[in-house]
N, C-alpha and C. Protein backbone atom coordinates (compact mmCIF):
# COMPACT_ATOMS: atom_id res chain seq x y z
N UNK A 1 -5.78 16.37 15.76
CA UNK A 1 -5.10 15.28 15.06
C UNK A 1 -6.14 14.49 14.27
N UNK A 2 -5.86 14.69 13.02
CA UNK A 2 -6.69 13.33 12.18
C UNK A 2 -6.08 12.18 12.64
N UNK A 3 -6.95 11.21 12.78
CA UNK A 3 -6.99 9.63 12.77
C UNK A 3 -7.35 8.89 11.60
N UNK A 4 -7.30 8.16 10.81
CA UNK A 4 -8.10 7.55 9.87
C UNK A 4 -7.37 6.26 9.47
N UNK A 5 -8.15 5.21 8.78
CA UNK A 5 -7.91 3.99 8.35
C UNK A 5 -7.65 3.92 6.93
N UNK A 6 -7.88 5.06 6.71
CA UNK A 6 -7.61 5.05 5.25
C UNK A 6 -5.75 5.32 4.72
N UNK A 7 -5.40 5.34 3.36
CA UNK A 7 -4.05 5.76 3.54
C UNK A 7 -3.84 7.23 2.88
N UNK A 8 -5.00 8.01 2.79
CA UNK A 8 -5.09 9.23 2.49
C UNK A 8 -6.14 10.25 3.63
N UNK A 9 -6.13 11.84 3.41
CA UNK A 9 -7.50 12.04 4.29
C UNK A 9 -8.08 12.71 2.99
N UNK A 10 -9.45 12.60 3.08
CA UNK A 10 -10.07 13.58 1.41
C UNK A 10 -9.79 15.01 1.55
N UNK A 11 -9.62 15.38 0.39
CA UNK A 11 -9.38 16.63 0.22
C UNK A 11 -8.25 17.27 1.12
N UNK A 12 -7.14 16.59 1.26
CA UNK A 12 -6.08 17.31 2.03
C UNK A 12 -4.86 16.69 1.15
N UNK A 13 -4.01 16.72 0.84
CA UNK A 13 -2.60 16.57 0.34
C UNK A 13 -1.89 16.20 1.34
N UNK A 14 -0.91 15.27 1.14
CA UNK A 14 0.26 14.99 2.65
C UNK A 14 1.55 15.40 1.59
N UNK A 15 2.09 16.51 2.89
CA UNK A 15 3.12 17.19 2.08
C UNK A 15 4.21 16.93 3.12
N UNK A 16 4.19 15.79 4.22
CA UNK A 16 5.43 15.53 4.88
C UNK A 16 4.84 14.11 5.24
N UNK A 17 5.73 13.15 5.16
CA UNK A 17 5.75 12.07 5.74
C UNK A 17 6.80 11.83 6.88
N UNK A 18 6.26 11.73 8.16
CA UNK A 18 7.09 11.14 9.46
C UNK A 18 7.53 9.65 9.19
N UNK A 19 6.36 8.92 9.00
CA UNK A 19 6.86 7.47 8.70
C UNK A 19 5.98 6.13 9.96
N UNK A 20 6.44 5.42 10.62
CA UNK A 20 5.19 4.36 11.38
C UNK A 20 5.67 5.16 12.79
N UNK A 21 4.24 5.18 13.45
CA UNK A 21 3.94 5.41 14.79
C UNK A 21 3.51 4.40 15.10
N UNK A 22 3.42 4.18 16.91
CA UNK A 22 2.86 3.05 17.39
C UNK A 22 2.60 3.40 18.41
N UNK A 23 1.78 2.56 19.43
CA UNK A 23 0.97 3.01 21.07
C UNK A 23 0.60 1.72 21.23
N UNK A 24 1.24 1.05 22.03
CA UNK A 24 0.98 -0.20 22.87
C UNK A 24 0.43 0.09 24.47
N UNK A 25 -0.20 -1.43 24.52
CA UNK A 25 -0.50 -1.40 26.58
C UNK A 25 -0.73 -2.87 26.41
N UNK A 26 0.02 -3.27 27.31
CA UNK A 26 -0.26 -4.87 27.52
C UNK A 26 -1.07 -5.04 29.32
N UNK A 27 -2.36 -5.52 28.51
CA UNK A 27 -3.47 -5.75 29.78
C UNK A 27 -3.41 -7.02 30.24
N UNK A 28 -3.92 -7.12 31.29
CA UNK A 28 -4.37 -8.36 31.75
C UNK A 28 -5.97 -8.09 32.18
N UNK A 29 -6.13 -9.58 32.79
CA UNK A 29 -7.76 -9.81 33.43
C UNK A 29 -7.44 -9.15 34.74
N UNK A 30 -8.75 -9.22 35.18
CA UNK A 30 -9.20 -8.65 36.44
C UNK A 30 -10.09 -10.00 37.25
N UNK A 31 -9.41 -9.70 38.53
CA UNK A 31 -9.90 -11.19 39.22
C UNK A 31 -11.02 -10.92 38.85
N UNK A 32 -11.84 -10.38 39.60
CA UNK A 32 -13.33 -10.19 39.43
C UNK A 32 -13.92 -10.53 38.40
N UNK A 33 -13.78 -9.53 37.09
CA UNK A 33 -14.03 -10.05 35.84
C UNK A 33 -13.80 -11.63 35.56
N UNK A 34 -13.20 -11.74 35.94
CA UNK A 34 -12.72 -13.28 35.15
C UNK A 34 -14.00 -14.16 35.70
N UNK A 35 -13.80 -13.94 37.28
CA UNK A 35 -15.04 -14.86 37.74
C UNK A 35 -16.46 -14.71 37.41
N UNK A 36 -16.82 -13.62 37.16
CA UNK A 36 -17.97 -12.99 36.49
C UNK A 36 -18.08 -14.04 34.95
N UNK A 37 -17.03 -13.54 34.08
CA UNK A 37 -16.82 -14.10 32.88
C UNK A 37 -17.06 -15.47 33.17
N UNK A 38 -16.32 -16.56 34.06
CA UNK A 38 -16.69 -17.95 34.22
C UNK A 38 -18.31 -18.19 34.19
N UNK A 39 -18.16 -17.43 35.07
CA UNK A 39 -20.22 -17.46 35.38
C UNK A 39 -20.88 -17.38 34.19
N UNK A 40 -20.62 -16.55 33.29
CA UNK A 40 -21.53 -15.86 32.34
C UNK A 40 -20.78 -17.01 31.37
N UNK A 41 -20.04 -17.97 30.94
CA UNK A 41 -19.99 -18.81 29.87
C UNK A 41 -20.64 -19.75 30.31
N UNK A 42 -21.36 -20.38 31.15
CA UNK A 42 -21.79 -20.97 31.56
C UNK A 42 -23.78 -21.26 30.36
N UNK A 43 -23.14 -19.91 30.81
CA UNK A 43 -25.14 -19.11 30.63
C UNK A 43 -24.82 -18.69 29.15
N UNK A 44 -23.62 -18.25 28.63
CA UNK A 44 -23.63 -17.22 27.19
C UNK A 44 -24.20 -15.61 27.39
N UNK A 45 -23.20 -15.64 26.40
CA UNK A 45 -23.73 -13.84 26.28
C UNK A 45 -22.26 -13.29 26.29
N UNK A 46 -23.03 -11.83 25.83
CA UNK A 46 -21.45 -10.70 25.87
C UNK A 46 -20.50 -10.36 27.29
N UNK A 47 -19.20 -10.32 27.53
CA UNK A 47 -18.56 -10.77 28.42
C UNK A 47 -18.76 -8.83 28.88
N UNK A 48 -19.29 -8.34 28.90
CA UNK A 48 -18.97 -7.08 29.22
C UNK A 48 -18.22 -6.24 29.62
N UNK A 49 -17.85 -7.06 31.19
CA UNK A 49 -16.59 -6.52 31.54
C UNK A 49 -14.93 -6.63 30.73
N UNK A 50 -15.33 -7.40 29.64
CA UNK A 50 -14.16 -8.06 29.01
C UNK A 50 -14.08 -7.17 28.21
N UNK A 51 -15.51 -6.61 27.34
CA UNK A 51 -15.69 -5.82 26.20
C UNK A 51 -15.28 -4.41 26.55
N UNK A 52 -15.43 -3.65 28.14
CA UNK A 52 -15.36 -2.26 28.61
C UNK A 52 -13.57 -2.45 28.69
N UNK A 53 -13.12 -3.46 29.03
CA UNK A 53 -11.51 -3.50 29.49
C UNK A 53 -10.61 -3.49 28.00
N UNK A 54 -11.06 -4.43 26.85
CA UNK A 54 -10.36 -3.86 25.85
C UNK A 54 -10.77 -2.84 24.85
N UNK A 55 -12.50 -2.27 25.02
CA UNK A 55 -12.24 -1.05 24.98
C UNK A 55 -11.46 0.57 25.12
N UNK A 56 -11.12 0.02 26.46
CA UNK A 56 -10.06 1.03 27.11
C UNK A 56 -8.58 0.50 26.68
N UNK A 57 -8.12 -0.54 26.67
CA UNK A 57 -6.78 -0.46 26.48
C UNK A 57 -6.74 -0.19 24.59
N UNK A 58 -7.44 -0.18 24.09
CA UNK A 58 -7.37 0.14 22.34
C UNK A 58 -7.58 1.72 22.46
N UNK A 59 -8.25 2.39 23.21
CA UNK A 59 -8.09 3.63 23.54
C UNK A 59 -6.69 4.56 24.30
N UNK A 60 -6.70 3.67 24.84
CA UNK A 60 -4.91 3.99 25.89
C UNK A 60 -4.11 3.88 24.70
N UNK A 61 -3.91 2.74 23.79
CA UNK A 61 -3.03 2.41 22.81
C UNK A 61 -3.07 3.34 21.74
N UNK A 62 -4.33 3.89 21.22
CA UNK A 62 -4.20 4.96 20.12
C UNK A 62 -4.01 6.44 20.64
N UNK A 63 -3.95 6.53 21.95
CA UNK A 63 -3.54 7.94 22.58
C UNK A 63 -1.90 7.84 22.77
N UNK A 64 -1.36 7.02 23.22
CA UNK A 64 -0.20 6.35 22.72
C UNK A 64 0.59 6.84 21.44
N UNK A 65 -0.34 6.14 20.57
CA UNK A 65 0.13 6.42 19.32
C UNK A 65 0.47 7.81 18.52
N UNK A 66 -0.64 8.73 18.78
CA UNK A 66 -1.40 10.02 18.50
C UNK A 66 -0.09 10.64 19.41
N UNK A 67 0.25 10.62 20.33
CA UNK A 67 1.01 11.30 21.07
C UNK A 67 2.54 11.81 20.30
N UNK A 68 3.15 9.95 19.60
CA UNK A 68 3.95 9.84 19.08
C UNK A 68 4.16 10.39 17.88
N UNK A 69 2.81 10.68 17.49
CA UNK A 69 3.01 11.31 16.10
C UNK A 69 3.00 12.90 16.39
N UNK A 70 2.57 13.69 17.24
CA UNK A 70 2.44 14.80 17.74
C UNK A 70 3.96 15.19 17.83
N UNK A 71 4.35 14.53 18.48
CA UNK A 71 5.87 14.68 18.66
C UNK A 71 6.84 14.93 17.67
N UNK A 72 6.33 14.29 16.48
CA UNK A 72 7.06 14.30 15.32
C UNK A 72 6.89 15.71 14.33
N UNK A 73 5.48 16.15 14.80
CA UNK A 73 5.28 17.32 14.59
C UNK A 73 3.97 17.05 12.95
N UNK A 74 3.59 15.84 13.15
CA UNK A 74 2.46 15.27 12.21
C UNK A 74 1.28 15.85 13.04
N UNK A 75 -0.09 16.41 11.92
CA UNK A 75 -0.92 16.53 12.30
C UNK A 75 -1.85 15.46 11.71
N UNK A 76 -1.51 14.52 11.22
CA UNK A 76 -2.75 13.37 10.92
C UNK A 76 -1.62 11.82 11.23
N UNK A 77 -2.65 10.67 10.92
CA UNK A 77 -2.23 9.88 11.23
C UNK A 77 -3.07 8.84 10.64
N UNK A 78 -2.38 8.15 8.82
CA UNK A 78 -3.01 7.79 8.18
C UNK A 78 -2.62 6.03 8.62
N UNK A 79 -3.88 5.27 7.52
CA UNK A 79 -3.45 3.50 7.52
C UNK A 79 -3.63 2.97 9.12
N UNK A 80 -4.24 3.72 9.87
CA UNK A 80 -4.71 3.02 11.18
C UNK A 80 -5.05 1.95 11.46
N UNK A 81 -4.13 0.65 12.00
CA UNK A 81 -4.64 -0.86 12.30
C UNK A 81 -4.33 -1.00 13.99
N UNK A 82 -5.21 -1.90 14.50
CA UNK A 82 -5.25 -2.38 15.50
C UNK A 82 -4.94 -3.79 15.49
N UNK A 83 -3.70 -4.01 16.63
CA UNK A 83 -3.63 -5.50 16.49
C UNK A 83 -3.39 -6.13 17.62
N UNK A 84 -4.10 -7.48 17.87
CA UNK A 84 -3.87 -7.92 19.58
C UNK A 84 -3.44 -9.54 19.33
N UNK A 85 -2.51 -9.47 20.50
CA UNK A 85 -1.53 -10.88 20.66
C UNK A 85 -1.96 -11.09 22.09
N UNK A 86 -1.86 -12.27 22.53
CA UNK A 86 -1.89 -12.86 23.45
C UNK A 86 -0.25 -13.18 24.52
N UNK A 87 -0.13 -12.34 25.42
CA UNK A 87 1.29 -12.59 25.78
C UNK A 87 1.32 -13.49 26.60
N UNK A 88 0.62 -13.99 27.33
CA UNK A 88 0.32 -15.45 28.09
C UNK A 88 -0.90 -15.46 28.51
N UNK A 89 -1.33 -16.53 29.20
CA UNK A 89 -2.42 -16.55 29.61
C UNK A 89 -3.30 -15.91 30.35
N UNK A 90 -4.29 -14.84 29.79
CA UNK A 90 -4.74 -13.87 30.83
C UNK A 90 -4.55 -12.74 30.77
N UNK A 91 -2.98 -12.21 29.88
CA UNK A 91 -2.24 -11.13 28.91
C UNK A 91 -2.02 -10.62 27.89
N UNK A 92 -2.86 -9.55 27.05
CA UNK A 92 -3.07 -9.41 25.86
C UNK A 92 -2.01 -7.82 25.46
N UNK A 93 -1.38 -8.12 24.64
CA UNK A 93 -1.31 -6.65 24.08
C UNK A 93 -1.87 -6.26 22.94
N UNK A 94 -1.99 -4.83 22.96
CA UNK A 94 -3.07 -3.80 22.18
C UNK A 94 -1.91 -3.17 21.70
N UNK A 95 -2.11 -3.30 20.12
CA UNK A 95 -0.98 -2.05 19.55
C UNK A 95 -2.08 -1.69 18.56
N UNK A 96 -1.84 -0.54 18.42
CA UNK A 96 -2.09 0.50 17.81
C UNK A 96 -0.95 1.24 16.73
N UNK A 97 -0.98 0.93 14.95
CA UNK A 97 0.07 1.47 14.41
C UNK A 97 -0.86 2.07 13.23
N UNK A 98 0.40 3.44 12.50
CA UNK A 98 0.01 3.96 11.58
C UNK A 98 1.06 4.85 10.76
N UNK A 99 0.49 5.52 9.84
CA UNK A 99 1.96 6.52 9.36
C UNK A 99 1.54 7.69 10.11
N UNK A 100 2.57 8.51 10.05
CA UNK A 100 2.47 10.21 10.74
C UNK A 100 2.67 10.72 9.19
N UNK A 101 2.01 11.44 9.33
CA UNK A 101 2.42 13.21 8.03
C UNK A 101 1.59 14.40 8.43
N UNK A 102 2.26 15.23 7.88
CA UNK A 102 1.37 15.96 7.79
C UNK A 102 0.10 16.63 6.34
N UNK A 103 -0.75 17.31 6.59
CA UNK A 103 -1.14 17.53 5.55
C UNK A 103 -1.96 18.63 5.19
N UNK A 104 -2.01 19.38 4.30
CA UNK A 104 -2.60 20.72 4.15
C UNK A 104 -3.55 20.74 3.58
């Protein structure tokens, strides 16, 4: 499966359009982390455990996505954005959207 951010891939033609895919995961904190995180604003610096956790859920979310377009029978998956909301305090969702086509 191509992935890309672009709304073309080079040198390939899209000779079917599926239309928008998407791959969500709505995370939360982790006790631990959080208290770690308290600690470490204290002092400054990169939250790490914060950085490895929405690492993974932007990864969960574009496998998600990729899946959906598979299904459709797209082998690429152009205009790739990532976008995160806050669903309450402590609760973020990760979406992951794009077009499906295919292309030769």
């Amino acid at each position: 499966m191509i992935v890309t951010n672009i709304d073309t891939v080079p040198n390939k033609a899209i000779t079917t359009h599926y239309g928008l895919v998407m791959g969500s995961i709505t995370q939360t904190k982790h006790v631990g982390r959080d208290f770690m995180a308290a600690l470490k604003s204290i002092f400054g610096g990169e939250l790490v455990g914060y950085t490895e956790l929405l690492a993974d859920a932007r990864k969960q979310a574009e496998t998600r996505m990729i899946k959906q377009a598979e299904s459709m029978g797209a082998n690429a998956v152009v205009n790739v954005r990532f976008s995160t909301a806050q669903i309450m305090t402590g609760c973020a969702e990760i979406l992951c959207y794009g077009t499906a086509v295919t292309v030769a």
